[in-house]
N, C-alpha and C. Protein backbone atom coordinates (compact mmCIF):
# COMPACT_ATOMS: atom_id res chain seq x y z
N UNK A 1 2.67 17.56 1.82
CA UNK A 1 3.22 17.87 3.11
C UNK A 1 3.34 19.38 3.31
N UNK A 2 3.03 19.82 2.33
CA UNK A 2 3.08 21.66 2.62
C UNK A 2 1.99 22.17 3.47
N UNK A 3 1.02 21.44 3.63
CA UNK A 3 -0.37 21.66 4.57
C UNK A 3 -0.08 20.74 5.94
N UNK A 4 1.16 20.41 6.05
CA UNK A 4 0.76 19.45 7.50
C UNK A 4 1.80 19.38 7.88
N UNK A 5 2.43 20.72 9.46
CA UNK A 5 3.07 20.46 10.39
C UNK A 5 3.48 20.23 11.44
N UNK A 6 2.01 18.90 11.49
CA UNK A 6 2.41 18.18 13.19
C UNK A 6 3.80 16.95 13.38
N UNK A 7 4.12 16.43 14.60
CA UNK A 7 5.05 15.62 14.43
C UNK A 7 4.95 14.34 14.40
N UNK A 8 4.01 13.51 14.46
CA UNK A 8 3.00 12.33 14.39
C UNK A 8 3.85 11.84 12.94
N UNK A 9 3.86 10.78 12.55
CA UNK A 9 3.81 9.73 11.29
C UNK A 9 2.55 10.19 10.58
N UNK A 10 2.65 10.48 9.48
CA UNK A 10 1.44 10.28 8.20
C UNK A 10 1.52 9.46 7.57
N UNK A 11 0.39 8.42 7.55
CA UNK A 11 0.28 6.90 6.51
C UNK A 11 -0.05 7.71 5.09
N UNK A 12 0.36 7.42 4.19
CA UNK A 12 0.42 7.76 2.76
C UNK A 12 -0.58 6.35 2.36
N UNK A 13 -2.26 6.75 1.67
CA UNK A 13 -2.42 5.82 1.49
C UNK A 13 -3.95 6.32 0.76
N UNK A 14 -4.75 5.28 0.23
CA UNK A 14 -5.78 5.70 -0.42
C UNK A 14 -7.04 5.36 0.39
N UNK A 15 -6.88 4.84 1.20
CA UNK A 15 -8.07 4.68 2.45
C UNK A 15 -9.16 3.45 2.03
N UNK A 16 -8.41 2.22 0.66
CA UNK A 16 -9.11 1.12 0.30
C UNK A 16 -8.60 0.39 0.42
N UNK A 17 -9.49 -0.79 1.57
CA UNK A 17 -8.58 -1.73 1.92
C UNK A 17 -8.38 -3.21 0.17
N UNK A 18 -7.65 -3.76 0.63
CA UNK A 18 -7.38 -4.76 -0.40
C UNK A 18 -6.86 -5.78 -0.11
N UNK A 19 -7.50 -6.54 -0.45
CA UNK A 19 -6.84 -8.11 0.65
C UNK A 19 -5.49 -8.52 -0.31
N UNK A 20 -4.81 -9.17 0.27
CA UNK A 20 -4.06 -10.44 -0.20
C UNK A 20 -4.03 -10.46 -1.52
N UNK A 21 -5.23 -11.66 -1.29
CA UNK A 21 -5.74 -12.28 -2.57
C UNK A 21 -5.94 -10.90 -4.11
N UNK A 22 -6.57 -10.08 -3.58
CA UNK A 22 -7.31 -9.22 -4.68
C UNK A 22 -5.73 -8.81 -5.35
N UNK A 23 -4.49 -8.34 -4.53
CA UNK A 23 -3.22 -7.31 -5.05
C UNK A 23 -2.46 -8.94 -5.45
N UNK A 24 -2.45 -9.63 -4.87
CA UNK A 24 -1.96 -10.79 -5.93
C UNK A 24 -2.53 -10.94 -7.26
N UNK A 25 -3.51 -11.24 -7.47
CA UNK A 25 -4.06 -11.01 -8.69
C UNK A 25 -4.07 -9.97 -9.59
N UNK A 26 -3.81 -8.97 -8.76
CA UNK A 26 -3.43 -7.87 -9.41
C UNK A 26 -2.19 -7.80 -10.24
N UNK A 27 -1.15 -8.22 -9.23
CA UNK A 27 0.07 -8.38 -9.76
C UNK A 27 0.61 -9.15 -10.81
N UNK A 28 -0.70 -10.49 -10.98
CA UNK A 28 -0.50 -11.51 -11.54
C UNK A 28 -0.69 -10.38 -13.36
N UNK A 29 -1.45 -10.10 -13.18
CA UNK A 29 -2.21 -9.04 -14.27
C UNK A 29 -1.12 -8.43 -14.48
N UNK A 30 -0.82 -7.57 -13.87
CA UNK A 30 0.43 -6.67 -14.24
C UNK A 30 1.74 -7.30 -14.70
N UNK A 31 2.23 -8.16 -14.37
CA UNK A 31 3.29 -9.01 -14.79
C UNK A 31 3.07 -10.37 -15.98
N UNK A 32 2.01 -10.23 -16.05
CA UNK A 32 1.59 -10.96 -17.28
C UNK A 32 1.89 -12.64 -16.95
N UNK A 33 2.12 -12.43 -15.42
CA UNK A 33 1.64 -14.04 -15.24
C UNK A 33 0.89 -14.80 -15.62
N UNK A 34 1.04 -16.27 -16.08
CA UNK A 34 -0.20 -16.98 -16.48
C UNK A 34 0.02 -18.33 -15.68
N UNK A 35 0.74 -18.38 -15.12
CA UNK A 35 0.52 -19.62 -14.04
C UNK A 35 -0.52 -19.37 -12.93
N UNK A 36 -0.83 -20.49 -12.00
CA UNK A 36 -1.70 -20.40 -11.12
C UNK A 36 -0.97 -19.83 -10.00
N UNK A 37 -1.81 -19.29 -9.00
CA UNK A 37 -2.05 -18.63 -7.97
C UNK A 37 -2.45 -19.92 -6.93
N UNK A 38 -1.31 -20.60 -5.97
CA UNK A 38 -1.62 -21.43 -5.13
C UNK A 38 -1.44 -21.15 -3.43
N UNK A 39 -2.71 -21.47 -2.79
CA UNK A 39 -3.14 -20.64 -1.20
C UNK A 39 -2.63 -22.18 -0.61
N UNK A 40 -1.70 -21.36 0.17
CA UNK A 40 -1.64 -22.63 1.22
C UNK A 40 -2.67 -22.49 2.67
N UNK A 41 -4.04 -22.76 2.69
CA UNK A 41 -4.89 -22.90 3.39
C UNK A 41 -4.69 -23.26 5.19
N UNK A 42 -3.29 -24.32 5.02
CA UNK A 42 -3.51 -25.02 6.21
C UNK A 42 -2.82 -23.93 7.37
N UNK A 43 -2.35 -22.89 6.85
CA UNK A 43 -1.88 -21.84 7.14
C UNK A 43 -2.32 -20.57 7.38
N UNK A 44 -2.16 -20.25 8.66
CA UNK A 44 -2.89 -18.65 9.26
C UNK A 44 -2.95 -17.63 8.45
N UNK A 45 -4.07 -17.18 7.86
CA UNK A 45 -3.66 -15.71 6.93
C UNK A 45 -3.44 -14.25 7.48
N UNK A 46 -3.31 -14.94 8.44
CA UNK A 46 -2.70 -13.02 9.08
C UNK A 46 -3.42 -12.56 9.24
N UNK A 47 -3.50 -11.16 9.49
CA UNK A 47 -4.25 -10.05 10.57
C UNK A 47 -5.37 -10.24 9.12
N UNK A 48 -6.96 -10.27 9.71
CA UNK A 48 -8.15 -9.95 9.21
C UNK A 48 -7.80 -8.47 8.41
N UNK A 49 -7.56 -7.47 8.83
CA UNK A 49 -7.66 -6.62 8.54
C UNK A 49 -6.22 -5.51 8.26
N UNK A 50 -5.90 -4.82 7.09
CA UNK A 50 -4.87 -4.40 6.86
C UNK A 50 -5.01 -2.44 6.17
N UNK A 51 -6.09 -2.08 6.60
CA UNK A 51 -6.16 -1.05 6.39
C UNK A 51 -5.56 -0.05 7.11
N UNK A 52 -4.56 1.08 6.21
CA UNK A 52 -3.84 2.17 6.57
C UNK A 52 -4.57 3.23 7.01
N UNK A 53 -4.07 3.58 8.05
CA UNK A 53 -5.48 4.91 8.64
C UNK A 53 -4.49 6.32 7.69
N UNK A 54 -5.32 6.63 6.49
CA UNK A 54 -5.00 8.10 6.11
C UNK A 54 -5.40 9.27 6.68
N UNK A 55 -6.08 9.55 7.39
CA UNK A 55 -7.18 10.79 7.58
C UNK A 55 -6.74 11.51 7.72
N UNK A 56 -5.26 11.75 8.02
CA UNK A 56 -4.40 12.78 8.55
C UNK A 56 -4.15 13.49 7.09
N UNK A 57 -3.61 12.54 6.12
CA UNK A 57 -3.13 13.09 4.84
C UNK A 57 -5.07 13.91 4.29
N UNK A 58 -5.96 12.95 4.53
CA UNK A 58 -7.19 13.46 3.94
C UNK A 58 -7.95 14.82 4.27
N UNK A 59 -7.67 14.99 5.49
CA UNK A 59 -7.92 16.13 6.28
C UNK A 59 -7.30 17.09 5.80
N UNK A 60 -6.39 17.14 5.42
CA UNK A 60 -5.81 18.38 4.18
C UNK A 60 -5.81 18.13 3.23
N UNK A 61 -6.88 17.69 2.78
CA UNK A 61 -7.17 17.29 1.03
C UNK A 61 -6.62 16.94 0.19
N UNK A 62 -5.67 15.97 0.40
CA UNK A 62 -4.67 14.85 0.18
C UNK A 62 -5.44 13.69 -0.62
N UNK A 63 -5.42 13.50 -1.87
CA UNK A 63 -6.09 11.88 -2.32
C UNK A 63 -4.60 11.53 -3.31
N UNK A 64 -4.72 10.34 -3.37
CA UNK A 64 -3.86 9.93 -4.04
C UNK A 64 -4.39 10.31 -5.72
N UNK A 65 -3.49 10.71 -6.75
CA UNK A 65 -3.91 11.00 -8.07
C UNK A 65 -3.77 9.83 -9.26
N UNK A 66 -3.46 8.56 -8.46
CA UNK A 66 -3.29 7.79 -9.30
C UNK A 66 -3.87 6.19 -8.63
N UNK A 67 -4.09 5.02 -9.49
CA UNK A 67 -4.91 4.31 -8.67
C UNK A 67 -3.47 3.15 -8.22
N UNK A 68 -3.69 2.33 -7.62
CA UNK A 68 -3.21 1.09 -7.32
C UNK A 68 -2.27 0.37 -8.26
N UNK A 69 -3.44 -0.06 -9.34
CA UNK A 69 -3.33 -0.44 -10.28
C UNK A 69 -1.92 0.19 -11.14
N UNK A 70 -2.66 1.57 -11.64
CA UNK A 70 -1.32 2.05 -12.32
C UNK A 70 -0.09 2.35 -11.74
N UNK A 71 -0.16 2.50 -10.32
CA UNK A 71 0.83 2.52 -9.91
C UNK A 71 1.84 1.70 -10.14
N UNK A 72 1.20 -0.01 -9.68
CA UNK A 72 2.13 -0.61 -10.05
C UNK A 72 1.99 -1.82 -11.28
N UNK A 73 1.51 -0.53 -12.67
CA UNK A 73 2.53 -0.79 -13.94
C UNK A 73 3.38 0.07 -14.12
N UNK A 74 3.49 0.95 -13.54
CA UNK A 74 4.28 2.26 -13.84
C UNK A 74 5.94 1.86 -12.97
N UNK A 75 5.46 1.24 -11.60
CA UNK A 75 6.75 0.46 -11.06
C UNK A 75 7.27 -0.53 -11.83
N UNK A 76 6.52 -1.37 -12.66
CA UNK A 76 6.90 -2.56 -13.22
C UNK A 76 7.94 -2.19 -14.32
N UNK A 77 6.87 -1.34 -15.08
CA UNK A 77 7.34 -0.60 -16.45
C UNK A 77 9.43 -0.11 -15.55
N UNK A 78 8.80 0.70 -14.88
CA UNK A 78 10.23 1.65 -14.48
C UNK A 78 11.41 0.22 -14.25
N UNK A 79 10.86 -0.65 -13.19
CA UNK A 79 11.46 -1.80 -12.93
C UNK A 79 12.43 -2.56 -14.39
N UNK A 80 11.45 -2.69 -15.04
CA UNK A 80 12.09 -3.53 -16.58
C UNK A 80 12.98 -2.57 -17.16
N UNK A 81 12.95 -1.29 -17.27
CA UNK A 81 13.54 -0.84 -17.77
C UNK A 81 14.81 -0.24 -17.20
N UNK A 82 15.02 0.07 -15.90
CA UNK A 82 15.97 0.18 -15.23
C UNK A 82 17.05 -0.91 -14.23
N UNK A 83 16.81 -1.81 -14.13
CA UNK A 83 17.68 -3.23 -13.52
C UNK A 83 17.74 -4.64 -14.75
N UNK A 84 18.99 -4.67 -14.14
CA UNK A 84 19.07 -5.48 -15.27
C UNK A 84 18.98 -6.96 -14.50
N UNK A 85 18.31 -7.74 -15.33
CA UNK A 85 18.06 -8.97 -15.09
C UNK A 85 18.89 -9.98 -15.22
C-alpha cells in the first residue's frame, strides 16, 4: 500500500481463480482429512464464476509472495497452536 493512493477498495488477491471443489480439497489435504468429500448436486452451486479483480494491487507490482496452499498451512499451523480446542 505504499505505492497506491487512490480511494477505491483494493481486492488483495492472486488473480487465480479456484473453484469450490479444488480449495475443498485443498483443505481436505491441509487438515489431514480422510473422510469423503460429499456434493449435494440437487442444489445450485452458486455464481459460475468467483474471481477477485486484483489489477489495481498488480499495477504496482504487487504479487502475492506466498501460494494458497501455504497460506493456509501456515493458518492451520497458527490455528492449532493458538486456540484451544
Amino acid at each position: 500500500m505504499e505505492k497506491y493512493s487512490g480511494l477505491e477498495h483494493v481486492n488483495v488477491g492472486s488473480g487465480k481463480e479456484v473453484t469450490i471443489k479444488e480449495l475443498a480439497e485443498l483443505m481436505k489435504e491441509v487438515v489431514g482429512f480422510e473422510g469423503n468429500l460429499v456434493w449435494d448436486t440437487s442444489k445450485p452451486d452458486g455464481t459460475p464464476r468467483k474471481l477477485m479483480d486484483s489489477s489495481k494491487l498488480a499495477e504496482v507490482g504487487w504479487m502475492p509472495k506466498i501460494s494458497l496452499k501455504d497460506g493456509l498451512i501456515d493458518t492451520y499451523k497458527w490455528y492449532l497452536e493458538n486456540v484451544k480446542l
